[in-house]
C-alpha atoms as a PDB file:
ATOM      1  CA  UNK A   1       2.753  -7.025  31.220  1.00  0.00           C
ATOM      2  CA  UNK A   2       3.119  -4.785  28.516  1.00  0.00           C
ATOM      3  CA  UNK A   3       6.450  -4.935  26.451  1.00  0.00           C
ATOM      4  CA  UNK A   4       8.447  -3.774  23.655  1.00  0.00           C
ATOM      5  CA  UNK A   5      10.598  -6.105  21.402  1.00  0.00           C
ATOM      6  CA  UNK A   6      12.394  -6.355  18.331  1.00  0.00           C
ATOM      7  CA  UNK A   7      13.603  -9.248  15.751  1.00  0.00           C
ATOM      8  CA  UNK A   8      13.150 -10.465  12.810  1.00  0.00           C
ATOM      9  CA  UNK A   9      11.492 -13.540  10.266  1.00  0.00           C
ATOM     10  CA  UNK A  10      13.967 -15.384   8.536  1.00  0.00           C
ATOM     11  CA  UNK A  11      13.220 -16.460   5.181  1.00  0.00           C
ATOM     12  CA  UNK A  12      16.541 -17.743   3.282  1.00  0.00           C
ATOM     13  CA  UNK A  13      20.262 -17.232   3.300  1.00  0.00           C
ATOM     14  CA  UNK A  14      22.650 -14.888   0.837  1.00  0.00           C
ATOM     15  CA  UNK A  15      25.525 -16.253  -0.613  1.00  0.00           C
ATOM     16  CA  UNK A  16      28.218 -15.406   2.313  1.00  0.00           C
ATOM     17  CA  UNK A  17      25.632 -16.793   4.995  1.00  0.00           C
ATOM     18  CA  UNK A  18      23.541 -13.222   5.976  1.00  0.00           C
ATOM     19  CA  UNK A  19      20.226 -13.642   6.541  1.00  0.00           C
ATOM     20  CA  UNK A  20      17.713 -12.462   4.336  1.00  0.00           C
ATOM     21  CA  UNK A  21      14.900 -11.567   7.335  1.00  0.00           C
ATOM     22  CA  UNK A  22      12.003  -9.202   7.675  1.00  0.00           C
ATOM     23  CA  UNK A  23      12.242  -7.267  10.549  1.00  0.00           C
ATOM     24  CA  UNK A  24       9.308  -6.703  13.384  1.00  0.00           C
ATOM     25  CA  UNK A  25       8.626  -4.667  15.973  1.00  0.00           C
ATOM     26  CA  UNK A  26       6.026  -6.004  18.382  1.00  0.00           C
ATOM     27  CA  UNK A  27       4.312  -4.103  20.773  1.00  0.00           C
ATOM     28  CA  UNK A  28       2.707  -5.885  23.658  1.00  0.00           C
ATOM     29  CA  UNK A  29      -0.288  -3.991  25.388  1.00  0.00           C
ATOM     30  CA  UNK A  30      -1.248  -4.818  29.428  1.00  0.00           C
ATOM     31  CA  UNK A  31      -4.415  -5.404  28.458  1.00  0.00           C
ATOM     32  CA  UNK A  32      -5.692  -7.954  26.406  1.00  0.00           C
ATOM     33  CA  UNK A  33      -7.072  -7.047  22.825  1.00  0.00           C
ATOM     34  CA  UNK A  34      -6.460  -7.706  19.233  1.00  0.00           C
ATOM     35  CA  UNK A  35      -3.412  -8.462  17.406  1.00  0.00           C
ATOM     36  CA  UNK A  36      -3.017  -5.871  14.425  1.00  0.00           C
ATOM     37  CA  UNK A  37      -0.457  -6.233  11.374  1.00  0.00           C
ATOM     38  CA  UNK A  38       0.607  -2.760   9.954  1.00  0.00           C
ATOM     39  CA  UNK A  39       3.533  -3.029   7.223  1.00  0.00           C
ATOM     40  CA  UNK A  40       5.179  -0.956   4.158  1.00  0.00           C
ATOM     41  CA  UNK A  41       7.626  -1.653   1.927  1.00  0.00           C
ATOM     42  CA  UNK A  42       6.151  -4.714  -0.131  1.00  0.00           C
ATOM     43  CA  UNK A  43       7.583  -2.552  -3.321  1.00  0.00           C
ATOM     44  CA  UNK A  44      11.291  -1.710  -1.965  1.00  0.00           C
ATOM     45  CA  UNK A  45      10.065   2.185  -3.890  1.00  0.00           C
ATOM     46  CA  UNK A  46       7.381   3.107  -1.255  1.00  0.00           C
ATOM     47  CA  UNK A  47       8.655   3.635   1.710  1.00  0.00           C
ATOM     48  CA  UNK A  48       6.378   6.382   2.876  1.00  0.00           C
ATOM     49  CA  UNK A  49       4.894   4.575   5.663  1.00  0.00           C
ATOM     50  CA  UNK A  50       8.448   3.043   7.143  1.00  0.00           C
ATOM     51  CA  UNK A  51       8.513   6.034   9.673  1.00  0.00           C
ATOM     52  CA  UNK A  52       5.328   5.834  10.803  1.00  0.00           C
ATOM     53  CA  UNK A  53       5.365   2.819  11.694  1.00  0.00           C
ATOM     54  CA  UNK A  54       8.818   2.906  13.521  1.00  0.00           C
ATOM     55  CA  UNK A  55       7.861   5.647  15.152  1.00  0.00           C
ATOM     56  CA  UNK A  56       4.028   4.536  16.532  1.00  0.00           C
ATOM     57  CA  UNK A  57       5.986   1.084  17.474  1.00  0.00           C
ATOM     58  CA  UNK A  58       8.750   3.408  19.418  1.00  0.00           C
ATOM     59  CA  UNK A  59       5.905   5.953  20.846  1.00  0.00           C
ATOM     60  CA  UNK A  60       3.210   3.587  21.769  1.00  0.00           C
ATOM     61  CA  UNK A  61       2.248   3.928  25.683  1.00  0.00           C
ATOM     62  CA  UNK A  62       2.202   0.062  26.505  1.00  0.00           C
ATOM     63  CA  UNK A  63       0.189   0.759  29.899  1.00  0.00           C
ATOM     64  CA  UNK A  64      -2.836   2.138  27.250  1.00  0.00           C
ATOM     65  CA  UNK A  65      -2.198  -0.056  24.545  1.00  0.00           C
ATOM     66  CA  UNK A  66      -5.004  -3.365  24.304  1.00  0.00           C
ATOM     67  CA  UNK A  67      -3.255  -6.254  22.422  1.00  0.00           C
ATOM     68  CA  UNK A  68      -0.303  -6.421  20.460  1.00  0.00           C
ATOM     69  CA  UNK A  69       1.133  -4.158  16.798  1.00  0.00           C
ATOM     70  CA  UNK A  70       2.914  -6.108  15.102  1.00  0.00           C
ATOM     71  CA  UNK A  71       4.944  -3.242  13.259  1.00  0.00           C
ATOM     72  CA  UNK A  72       6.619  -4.289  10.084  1.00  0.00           C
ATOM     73  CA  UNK A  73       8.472  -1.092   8.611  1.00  0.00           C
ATOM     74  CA  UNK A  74       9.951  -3.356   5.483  1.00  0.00           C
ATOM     75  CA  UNK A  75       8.505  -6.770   4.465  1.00  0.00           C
ATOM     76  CA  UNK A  76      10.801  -6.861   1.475  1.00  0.00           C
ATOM     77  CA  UNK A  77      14.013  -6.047   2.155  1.00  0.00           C
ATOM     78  CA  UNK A  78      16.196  -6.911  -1.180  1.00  0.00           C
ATOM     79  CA  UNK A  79      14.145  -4.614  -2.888  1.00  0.00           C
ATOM     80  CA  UNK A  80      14.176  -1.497  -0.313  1.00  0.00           C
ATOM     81  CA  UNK A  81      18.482  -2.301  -0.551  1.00  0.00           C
ATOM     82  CA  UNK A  82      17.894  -1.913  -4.400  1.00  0.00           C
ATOM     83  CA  UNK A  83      15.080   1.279  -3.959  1.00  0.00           C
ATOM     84  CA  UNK A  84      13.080  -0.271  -6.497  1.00  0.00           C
ATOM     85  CA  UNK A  85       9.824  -1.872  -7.161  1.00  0.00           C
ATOM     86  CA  UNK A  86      11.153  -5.111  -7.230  1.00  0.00           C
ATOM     87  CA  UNK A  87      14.837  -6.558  -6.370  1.00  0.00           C
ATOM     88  CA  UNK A  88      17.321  -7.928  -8.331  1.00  0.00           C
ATOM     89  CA  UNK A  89      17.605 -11.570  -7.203  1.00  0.00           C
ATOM     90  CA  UNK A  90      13.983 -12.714  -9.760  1.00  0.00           C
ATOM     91  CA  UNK A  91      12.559  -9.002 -10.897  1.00  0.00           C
ATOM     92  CA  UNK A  92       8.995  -9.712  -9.477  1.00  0.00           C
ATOM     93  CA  UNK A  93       6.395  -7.989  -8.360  1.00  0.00           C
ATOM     94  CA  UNK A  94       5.849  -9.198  -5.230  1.00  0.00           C
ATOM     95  CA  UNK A  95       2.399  -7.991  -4.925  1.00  0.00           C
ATOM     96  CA  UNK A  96       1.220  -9.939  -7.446  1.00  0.00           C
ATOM     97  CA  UNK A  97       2.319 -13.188  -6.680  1.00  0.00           C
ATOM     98  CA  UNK A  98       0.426 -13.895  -3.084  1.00  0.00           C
ATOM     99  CA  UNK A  99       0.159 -16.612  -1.443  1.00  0.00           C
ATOM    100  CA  UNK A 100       3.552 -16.488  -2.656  1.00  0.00           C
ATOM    101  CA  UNK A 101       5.488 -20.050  -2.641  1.00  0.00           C
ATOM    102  CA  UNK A 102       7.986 -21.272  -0.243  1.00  0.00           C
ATOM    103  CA  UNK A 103      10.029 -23.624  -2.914  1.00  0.00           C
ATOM    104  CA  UNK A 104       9.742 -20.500  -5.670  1.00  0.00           C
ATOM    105  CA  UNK A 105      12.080 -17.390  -6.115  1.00  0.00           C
ATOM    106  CA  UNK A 106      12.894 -14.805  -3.431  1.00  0.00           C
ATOM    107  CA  UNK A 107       9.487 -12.974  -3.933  1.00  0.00           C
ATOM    108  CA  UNK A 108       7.874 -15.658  -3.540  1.00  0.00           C
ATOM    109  CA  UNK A 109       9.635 -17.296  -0.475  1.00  0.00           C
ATOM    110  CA  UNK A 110       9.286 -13.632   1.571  1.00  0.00           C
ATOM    111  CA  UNK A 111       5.310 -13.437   0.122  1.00  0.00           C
ATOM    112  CA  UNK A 112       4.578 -17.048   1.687  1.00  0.00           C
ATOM    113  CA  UNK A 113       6.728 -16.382   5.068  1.00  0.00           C
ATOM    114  CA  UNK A 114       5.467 -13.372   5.695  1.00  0.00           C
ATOM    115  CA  UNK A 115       1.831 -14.434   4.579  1.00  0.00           C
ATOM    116  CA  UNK A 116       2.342 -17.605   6.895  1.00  0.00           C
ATOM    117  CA  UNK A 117       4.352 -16.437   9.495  1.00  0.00           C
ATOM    118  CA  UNK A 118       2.913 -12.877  10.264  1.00  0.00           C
ATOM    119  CA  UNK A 119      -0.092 -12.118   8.929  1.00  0.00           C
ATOM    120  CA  UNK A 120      -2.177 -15.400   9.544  1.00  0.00           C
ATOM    121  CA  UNK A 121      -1.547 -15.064  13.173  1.00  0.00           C
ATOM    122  CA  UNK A 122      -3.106 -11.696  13.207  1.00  0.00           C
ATOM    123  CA  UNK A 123      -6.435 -10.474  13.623  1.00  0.00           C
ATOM    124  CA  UNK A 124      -6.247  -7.793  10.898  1.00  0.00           C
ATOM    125  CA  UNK A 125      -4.010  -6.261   8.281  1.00  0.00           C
ATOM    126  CA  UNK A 126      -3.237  -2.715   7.027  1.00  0.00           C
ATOM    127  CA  UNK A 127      -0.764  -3.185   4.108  1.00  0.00           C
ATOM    128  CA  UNK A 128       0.885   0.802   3.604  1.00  0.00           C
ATOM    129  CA  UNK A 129       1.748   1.754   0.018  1.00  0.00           C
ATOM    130  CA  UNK A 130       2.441   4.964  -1.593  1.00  0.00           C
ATOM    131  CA  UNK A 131       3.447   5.746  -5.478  1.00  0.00           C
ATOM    132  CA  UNK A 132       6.591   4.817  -5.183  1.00  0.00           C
ATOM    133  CA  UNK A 133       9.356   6.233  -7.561  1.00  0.00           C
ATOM    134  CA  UNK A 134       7.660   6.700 -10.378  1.00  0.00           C
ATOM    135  CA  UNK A 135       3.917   8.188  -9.689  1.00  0.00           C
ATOM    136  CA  UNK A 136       2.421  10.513  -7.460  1.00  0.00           C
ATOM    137  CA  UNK A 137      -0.554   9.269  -5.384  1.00  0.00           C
ATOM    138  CA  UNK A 138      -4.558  10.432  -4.125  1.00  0.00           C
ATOM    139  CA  UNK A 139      -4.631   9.476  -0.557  1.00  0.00           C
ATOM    140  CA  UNK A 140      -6.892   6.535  -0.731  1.00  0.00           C
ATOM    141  CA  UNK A 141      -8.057   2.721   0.785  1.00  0.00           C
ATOM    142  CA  UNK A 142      -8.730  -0.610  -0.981  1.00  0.00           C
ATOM    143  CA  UNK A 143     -11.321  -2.581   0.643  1.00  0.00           C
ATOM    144  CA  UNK A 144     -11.708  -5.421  -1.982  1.00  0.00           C
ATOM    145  CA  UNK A 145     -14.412  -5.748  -4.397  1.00  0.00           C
ATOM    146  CA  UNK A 146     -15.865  -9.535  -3.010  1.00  0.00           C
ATOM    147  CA  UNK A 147     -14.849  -8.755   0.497  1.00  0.00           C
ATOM    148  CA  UNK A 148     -17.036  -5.868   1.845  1.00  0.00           C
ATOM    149  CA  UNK A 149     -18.226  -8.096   4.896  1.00  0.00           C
ATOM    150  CA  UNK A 150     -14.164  -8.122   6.029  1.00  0.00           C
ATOM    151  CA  UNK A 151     -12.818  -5.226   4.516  1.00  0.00           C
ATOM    152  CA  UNK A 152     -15.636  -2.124   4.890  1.00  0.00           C
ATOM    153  CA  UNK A 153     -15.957  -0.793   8.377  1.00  0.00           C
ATOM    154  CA  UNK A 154     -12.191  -1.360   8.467  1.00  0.00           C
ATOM    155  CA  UNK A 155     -11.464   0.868   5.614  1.00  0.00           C
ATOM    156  CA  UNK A 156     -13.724   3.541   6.256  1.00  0.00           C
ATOM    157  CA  UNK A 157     -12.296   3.734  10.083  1.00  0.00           C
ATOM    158  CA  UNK A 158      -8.831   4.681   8.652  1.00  0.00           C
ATOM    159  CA  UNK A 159     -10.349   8.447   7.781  1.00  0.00           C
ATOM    160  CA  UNK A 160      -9.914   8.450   4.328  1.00  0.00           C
ATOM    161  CA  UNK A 161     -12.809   9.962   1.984  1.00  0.00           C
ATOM    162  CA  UNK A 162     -11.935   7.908  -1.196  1.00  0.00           C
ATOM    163  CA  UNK A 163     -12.637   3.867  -1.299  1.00  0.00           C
ATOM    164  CA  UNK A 164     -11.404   1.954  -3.963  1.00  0.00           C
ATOM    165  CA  UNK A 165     -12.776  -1.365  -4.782  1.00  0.00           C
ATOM    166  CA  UNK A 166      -9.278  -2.416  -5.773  1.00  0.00           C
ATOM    167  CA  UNK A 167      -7.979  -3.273  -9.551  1.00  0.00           C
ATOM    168  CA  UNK A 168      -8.743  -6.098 -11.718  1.00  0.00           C
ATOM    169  CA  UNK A 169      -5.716  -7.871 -10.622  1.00  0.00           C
ATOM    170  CA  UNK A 170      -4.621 -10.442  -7.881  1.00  0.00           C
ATOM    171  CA  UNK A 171      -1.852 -11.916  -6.035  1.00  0.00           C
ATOM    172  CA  UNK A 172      -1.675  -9.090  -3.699  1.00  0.00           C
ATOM    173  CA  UNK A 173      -1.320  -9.419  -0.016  1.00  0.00           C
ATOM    174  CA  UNK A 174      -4.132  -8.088   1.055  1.00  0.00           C
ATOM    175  CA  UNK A 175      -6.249 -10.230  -1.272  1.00  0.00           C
ATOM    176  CA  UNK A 176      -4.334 -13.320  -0.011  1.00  0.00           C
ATOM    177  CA  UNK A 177      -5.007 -12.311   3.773  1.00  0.00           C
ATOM    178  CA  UNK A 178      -8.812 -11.712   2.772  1.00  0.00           C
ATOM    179  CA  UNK A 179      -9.264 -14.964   1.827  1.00  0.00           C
ATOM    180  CA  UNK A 180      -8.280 -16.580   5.043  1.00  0.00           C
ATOM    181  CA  UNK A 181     -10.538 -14.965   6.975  1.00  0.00           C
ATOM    182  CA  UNK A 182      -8.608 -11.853   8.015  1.00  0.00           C
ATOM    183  CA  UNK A 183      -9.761  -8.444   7.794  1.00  0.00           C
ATOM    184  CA  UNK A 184      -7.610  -6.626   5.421  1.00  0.00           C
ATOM    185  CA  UNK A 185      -7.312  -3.073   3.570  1.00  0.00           C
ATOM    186  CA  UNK A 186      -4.695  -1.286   1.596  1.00  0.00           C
ATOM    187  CA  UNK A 187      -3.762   2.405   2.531  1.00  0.00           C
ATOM    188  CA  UNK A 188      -2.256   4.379  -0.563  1.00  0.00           C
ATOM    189  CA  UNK A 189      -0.636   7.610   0.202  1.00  0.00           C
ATOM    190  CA  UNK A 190       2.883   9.574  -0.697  1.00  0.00           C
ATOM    191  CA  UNK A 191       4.737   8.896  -3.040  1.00  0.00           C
ATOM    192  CA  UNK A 192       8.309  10.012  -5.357  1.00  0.00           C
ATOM    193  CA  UNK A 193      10.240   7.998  -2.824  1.00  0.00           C
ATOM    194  CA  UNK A 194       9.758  10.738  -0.606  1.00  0.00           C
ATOM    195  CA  UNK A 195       9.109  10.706   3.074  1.00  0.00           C
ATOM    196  CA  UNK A 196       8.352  13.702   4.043  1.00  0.00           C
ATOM    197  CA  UNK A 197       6.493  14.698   7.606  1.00  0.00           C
ATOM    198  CA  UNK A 198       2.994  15.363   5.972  1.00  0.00           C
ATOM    199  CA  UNK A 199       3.343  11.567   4.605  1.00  0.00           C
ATOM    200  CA  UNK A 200       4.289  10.355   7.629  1.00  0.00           C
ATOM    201  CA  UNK A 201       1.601  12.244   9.863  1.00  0.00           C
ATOM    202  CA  UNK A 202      -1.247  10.918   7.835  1.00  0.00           C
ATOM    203  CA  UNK A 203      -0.037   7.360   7.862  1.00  0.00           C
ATOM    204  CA  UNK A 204       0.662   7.553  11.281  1.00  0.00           C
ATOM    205  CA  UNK A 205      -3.043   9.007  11.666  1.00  0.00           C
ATOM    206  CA  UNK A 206      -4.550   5.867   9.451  1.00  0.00           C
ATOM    207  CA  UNK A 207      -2.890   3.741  11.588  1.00  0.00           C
ATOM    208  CA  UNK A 208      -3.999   4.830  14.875  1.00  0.00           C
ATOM    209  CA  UNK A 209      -7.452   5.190  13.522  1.00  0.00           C
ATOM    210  CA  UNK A 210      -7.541   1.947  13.488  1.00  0.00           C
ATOM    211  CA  UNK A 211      -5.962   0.710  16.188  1.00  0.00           C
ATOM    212  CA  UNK A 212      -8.649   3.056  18.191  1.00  0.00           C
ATOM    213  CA  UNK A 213     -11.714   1.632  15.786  1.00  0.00           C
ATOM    214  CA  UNK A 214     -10.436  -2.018  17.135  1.00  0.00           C
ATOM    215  CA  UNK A 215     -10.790  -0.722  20.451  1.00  0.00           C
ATOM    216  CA  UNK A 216      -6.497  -1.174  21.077  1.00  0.00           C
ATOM    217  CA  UNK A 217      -6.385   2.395  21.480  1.00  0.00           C
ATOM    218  CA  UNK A 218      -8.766   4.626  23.886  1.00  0.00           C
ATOM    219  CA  UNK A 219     -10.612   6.903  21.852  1.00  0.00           C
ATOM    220  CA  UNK A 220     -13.267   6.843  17.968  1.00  0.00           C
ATOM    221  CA  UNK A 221     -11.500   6.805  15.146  1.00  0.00           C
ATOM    222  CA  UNK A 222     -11.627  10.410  13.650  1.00  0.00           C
ATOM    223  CA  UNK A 223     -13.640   9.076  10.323  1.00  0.00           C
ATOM    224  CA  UNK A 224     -14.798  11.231   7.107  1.00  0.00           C
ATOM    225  CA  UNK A 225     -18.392  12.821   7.222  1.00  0.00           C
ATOM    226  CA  UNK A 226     -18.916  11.784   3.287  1.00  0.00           C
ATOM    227  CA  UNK A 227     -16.893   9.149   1.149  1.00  0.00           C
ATOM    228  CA  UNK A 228     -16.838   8.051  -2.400  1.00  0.00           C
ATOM    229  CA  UNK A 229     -16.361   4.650  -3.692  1.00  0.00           C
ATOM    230  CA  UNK A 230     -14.965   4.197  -6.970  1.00  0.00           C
ATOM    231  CA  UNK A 231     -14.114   1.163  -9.000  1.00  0.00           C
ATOM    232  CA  UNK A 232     -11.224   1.711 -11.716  1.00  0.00           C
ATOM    233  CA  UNK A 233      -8.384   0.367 -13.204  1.00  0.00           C
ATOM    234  CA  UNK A 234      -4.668   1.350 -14.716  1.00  0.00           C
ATOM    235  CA  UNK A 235      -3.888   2.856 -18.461  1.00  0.00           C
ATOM    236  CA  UNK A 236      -0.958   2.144 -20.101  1.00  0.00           C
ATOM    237  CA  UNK A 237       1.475   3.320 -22.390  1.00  0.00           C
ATOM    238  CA  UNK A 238       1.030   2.049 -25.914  1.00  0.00           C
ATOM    239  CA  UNK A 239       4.294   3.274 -27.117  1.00  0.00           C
ATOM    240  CA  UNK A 240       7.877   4.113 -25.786  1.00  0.00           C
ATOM    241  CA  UNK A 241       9.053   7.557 -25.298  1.00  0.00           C
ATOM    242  CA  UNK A 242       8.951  10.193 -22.995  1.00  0.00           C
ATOM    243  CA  UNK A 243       5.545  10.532 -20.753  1.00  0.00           C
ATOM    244  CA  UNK A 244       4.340  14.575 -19.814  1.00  0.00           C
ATOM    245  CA  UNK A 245       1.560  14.626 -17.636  1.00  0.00           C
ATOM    246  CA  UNK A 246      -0.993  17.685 -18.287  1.00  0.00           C
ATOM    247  CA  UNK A 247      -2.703  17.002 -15.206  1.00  0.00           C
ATOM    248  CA  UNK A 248      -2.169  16.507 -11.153  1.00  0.00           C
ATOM    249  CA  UNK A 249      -3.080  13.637  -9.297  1.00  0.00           C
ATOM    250  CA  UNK A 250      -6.636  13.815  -7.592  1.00  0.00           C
ATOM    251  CA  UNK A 251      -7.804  15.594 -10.132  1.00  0.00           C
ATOM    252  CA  UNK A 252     -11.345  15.123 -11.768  1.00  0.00           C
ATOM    253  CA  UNK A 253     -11.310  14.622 -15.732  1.00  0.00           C
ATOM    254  CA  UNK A 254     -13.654  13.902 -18.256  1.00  0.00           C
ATOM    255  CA  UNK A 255     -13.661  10.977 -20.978  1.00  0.00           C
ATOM    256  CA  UNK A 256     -11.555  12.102 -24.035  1.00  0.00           C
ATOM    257  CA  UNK A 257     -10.033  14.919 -21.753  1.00  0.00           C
ATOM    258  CA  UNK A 258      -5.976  15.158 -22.053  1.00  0.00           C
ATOM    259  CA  UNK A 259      -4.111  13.196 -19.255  1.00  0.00           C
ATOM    260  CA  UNK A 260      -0.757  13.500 -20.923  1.00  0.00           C
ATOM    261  CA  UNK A 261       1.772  13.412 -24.035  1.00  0.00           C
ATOM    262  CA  UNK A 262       4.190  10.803 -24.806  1.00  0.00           C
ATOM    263  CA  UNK A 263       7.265  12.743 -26.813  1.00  0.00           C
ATOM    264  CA  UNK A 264      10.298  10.770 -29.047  1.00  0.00           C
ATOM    265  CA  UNK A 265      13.549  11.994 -27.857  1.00  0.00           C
ATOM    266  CA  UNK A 266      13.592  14.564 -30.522  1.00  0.00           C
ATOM    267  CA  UNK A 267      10.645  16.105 -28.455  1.00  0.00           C
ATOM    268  CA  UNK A 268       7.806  15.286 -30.961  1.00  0.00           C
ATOM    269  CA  UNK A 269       4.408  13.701 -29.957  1.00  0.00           C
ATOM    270  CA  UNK A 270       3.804  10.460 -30.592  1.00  0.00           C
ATOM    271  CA  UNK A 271       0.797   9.946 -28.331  1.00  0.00           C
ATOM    272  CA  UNK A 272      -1.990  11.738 -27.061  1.00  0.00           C
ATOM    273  CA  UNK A 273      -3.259  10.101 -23.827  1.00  0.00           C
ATOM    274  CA  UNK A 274      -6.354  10.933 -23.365  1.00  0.00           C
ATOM    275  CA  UNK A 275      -8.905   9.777 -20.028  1.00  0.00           C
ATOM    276  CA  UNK A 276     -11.229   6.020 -21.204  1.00  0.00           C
ATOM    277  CA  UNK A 277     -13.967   7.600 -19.049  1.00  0.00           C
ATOM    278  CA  UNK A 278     -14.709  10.449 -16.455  1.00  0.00           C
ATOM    279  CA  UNK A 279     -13.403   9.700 -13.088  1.00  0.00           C
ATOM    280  CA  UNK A 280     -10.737  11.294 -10.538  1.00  0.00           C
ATOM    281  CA  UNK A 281      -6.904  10.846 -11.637  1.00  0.00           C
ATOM    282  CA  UNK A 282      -6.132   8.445  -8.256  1.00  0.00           C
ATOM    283  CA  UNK A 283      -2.408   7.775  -9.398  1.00  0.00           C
ATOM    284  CA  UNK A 284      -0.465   9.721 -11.976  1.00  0.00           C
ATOM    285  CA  UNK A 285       3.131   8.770 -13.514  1.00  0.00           C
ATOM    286  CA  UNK A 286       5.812  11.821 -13.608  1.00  0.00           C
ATOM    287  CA  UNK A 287       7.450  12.973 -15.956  1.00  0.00           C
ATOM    288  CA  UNK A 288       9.602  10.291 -16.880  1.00  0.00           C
ATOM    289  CA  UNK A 289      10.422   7.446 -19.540  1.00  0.00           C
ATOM    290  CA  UNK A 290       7.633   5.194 -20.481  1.00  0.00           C
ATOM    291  CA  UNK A 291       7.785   1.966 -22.038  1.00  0.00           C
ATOM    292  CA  UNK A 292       5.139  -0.186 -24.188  1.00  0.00           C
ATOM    293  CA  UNK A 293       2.854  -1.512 -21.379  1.00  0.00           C
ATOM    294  CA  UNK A 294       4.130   0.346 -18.350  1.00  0.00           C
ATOM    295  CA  UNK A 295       1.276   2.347 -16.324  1.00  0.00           C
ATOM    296  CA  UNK A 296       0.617   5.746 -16.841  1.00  0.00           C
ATOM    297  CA  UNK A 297      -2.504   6.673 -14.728  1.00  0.00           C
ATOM    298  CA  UNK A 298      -5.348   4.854 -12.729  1.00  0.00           C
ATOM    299  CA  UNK A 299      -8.592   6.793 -13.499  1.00  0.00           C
ATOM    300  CA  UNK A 300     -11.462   6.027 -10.423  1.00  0.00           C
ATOM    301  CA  UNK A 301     -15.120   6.300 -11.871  1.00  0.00           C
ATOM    302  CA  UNK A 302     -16.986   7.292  -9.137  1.00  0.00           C
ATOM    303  CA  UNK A 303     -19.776   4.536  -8.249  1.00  0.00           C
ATOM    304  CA  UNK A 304     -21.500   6.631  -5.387  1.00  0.00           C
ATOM    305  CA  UNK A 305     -21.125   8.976  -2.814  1.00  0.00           C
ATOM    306  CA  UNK A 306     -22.258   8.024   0.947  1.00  0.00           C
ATOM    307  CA  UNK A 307     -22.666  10.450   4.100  1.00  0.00           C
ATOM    308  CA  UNK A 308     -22.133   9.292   7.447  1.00  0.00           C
END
């Protein structure tokens, strides 16, 4: 019988006794059919796909719906209270420290619950991110370099007409779910710590592209007639200052071309930052204060282009 409930994994305790939880929404279908994972908020800063997901949990018919969503607007929660990357309690990054660690820090203790707890009894993951406070985003998926066999027909049935092989670094939760077996992507889309309805609409449209390419929804997935796949990695700033971008986000540029200008406070250039290779401008910072080692762009090189 389909069915609608709400509640939440508890992973520690504060101080005064509150639990520190991540909420979830499951959605019970009538008919049998695969148990999906969609969540947001594993950087407290993007919070673009919250909404969506609320509202697909909230708007799902259960009488169509085969299997269960497990909708998880916020995985973690100290750092959506702080609207910031990270939270206070250890300053971490949770996304790179999967399989997380359940005698470590916060971070870690919410990575390995909700690794553990959630996503291993799943039969698939979409992990929602956006470009948080500080960067504005190309609407793109990650199907990990090393896992096409899990990760491919899943990313290309989300719609999206840019693939990304993923960066060179790890401990992210969709890596983590990869290598136990489960299908997994990342969806990358919004951004400025902005939800606004266009943000929400195409998450919401990922999402049930999905759910209809597992066959828990009636109906194809509404997929792109051509699609590029790109490999690429992040720049960063080499010195501190004040970071002017000359350039949008999803915007092609050439090697050597200007990206953007890093200013002193007296408004004088400092540093030229200029594109390693050609490639399309996937995530760009704002204008905003940069320090030594902070990321200021990830440039895609294009590897090929594919028609369906």
């Amino acid at each position: 019988m389909g069915e609608r409930s709400y509640g939440e994994v508890v992973v520690t305790q504060r101080v005064d006794g509150s639990n520190i939880s991540i909420p979830v929404i499951l959605v019970r279908g009538k008919k049998p059919g695969q148990i999906l994972c969609v969540n947001e908020c594993i950087h407290g800063d993007e919070y673009a796909g919250m909404h969506p997901i609320i509202r697909i949990a909230h708007e799902l018919n259960t009488n169509e719906l085969c299997g269960t969503l497990v909708a998880i607007p916020v995985v973690n929660v100290p750092a959506l209270e702080d609207l910031s990357r990270i939270n206070h309690y250890d300053h971490l990054n949770m996304n790179r420290i999967f399989p997380g660690n359940p005698e470590g820090s916060l971070s870690q203790q919410i990575a390995h619950v909700f690794l553990n707890e959630v996503v291993k009894k799943c039969a698939a993951m979409v992990d929602l991110h956006g470009g948080g406070g500080y960067a504005s985003i190309k609407n793109m998926v990650i199907a990990q370099k090393g896992f096409e066999k899990l990760a491919w027909d899943l990313a290309l049935s989300t719609g999206f007409d840019l693939v990304w092989k993923g960066g060179s670094w790890g401990g992210t939760g969709r890596i983590s779910a990869l290598e136990a077996g489960i299908p997994a992507i990342s969806v990358e889309a919004g951004g400025g710590m902005l939800s606004k309805e266009e943000n929400v609409a195409v998450h919401m449209g990922v999402t049930k592209n999905v759910m209809r390419y597992l066959k828990m929804l009636p109906g194809q997935p509404d997929i792109a007639k051509h699609y590029r796949i790109m490999a690429g990695d992040e720049t960063h700033a080499k010195n501190s200052g004040f970071f002017h971008p000359v350039t949008k986000s999803g915007q092609d540029v050439k090697k050597g071309e200007l990206v953007g200008i890093i200013t002193d406070l007296h408004g004088r250039t400092i540093d030229n930052v200029k594109a390693p290779t050609d490639g399309v401008l996937t995530q760009l910072r704002y204008p905003c204060p940069v320090s030594p080692g902070e990321t200021l762009f990830i440039l895609g090189n294009i590897l090929e282009v594919r028609e369906n």
